[in-house]
Protein backbone atom coordinates (compact mmCIF):
# COMPACT_ATOMS: atom_id res chain seq x y z
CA UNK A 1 -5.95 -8.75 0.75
CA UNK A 2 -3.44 -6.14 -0.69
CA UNK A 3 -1.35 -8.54 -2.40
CA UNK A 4 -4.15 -10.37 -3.98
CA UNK A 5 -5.95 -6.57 -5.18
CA UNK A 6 -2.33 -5.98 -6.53
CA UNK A 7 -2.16 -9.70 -8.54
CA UNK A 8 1.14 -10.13 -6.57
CA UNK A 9 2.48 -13.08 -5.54
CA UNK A 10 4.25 -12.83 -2.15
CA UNK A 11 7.62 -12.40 -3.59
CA UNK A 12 6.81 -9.45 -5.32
CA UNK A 13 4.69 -8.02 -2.62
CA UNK A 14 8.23 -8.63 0.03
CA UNK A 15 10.53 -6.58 -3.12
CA UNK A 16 7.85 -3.75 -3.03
CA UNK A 17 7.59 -3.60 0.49
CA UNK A 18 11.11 -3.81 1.56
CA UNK A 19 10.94 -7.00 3.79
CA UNK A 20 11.16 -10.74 3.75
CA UNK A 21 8.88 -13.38 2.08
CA UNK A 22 8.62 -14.77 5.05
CA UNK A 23 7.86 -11.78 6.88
CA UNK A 24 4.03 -12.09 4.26
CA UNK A 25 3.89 -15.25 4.86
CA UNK A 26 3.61 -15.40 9.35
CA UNK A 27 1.05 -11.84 8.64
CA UNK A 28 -1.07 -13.69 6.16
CA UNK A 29 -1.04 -16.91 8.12
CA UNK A 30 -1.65 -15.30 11.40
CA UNK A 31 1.72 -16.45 13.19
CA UNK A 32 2.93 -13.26 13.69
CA UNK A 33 1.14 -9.32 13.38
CA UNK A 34 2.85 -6.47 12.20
CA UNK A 35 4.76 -4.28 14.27
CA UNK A 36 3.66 -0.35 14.54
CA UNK A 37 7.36 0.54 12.82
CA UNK A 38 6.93 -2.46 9.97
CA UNK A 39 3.76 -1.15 9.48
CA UNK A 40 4.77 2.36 9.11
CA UNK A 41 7.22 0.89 6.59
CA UNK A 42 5.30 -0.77 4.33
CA UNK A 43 2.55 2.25 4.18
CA UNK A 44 6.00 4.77 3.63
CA UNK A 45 6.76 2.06 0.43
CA UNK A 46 3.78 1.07 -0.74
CA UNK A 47 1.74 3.78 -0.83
CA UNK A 48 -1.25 5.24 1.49
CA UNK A 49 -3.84 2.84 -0.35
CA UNK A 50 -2.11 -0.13 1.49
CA UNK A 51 -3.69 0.38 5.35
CA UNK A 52 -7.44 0.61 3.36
CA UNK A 53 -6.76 -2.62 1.30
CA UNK A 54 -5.81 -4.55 4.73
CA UNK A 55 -8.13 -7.52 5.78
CA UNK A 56 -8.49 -6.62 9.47
């Protein structure tokens, strides 16, 4: 997982990314799946290394 690669807890991987804890917390859990614009988001914040280090 991203955050995990990055040592992040998900705190720090929401304040990087621009979005809510809880927001990591439904995608890593499986309640929810990104949107196309969140996920266009977090690759525009984080960096283009972010879609590769995705658990799909």
């Amino acid at each position: 997982m991203y955050r995990e690669a990055k040592g992040w807890n998900r705190q720090q991987l929401a304040d990087h990314a621009k979005v809510s804890r809880t927001s990591i917390r439904c995608w890593e859990s499986g309640q929810k799946t990104i949107s196309q614009k969140c996920f266009c988001h977090l690759v525009e914040n984080l960096g283009s290394d972010f879609p590769s280090m995705l658990r799909m």
